[in-house]
C-alpha atoms as a PDB file:
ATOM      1  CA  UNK A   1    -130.721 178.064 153.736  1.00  0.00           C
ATOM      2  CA  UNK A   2    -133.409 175.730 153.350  1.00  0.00           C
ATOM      3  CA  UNK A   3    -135.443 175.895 149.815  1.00  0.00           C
ATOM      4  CA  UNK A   4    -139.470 176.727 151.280  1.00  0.00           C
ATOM      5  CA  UNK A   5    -140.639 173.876 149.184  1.00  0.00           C
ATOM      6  CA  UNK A   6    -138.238 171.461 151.191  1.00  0.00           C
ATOM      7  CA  UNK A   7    -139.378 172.436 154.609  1.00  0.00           C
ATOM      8  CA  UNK A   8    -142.799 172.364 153.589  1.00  0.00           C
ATOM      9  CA  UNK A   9    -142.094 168.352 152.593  1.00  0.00           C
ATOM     10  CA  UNK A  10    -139.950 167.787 155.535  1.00  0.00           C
ATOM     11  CA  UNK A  11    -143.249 169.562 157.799  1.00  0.00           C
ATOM     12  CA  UNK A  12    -145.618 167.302 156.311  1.00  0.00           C
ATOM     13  CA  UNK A  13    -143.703 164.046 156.026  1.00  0.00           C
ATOM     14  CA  UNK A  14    -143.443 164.609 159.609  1.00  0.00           C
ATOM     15  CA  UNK A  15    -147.087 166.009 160.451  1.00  0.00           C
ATOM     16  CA  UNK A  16    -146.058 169.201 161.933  1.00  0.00           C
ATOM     17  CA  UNK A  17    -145.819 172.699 160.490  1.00  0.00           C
ATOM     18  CA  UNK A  18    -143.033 174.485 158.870  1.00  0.00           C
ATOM     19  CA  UNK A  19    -143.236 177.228 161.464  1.00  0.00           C
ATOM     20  CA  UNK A  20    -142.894 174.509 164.163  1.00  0.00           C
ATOM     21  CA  UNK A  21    -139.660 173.397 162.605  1.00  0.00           C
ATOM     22  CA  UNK A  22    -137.877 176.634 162.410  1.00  0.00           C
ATOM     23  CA  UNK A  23    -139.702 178.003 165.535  1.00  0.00           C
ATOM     24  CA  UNK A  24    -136.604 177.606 168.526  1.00  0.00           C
ATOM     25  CA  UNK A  25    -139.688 178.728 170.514  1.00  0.00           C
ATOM     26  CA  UNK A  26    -141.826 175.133 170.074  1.00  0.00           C
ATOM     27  CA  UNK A  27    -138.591 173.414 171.590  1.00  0.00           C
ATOM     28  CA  UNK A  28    -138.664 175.151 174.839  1.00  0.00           C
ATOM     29  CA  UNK A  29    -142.300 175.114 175.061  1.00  0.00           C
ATOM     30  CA  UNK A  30    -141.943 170.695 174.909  1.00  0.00           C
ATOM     31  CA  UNK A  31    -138.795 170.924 177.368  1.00  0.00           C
ATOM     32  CA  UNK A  32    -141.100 172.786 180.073  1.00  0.00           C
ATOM     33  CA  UNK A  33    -143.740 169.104 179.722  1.00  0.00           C
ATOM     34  CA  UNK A  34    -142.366 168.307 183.426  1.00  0.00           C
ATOM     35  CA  UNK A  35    -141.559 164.416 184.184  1.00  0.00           C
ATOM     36  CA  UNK A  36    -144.889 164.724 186.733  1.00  0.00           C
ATOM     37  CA  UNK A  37    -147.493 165.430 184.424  1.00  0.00           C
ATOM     38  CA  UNK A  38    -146.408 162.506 182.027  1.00  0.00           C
ATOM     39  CA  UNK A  39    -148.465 158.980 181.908  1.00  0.00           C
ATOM     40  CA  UNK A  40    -146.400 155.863 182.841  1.00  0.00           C
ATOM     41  CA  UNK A  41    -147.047 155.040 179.256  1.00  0.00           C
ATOM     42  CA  UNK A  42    -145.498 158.012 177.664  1.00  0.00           C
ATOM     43  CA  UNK A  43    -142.207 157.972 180.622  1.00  0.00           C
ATOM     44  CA  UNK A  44    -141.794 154.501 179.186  1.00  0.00           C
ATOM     45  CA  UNK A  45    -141.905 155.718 175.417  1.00  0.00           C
ATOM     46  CA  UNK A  46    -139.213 158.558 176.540  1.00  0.00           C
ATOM     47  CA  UNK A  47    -137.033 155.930 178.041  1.00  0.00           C
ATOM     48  CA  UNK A  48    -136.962 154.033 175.071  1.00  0.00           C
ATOM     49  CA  UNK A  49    -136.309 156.737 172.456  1.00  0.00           C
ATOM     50  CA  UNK A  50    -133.799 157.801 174.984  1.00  0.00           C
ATOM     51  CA  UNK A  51    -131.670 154.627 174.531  1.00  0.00           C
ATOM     52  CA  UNK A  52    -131.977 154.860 170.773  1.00  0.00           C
ATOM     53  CA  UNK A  53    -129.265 155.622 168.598  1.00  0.00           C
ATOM     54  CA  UNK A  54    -129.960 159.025 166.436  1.00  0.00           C
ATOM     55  CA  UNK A  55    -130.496 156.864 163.852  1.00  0.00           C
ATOM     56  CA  UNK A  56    -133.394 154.865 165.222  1.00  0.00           C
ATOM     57  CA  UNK A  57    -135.099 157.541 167.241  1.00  0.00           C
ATOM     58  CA  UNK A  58    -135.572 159.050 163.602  1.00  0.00           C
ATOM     59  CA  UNK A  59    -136.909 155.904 162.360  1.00  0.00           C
ATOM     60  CA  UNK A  60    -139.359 156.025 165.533  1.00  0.00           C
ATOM     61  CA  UNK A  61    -140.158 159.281 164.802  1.00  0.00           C
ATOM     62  CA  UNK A  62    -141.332 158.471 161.397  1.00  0.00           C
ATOM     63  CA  UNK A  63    -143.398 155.334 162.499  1.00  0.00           C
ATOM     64  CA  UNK A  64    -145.424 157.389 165.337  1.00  0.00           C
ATOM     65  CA  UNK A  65    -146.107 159.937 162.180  1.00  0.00           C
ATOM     66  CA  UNK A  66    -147.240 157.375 160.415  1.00  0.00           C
ATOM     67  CA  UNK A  67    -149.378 155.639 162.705  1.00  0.00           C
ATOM     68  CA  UNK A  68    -151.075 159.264 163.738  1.00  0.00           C
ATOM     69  CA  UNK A  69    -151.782 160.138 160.386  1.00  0.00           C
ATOM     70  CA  UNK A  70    -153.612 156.444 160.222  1.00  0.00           C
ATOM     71  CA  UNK A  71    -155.677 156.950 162.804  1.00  0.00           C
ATOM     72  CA  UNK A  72    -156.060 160.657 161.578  1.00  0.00           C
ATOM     73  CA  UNK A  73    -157.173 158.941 158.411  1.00  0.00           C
ATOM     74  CA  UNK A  74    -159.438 156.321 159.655  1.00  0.00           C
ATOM     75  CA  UNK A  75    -161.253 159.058 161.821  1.00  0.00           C
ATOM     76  CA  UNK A  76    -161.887 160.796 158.671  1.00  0.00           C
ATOM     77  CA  UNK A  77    -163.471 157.755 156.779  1.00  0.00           C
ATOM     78  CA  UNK A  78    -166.148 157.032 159.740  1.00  0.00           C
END
């Protein structure tokens, strides 16, 4: 079992929460976000992450946190 203290790290390294990451629930709910309602942009983004290895879809993973909690940061200075 995973120490609390680690999941709360691992939950905001990656900006979610630590009920998100042991919630089975959340991964249904994002598997039901239908091909349809999706912007060319973010088909394009799946693609690529898609033809990642595990490896580098991680690493993306951790760049797109990073870059939210930028802008997430910058909002909060102006």
């Amino acid at each position: 079992m995973l120490p609390l203290d680690v999941a709360v790290e691992i939950a905001e390294f990656y900006g979610v929460t630590v009920d998100f990451l042991v919630d089975k629930k959340s991964d249904k709910d994002i598997r039901k976000f239908s091909e349809h309602e999706m912007t060319e942009k973010e088909k394009s983004l799946l693609r690529i992450f898609r033809a990642l290895s595990e490896f580098n879809q991680g690493r993306l993973i951790e760049r797109a946190s990073f870059l939210q909690n930028e802008e997430k940061n910058r909002g909060n200075a102006e």
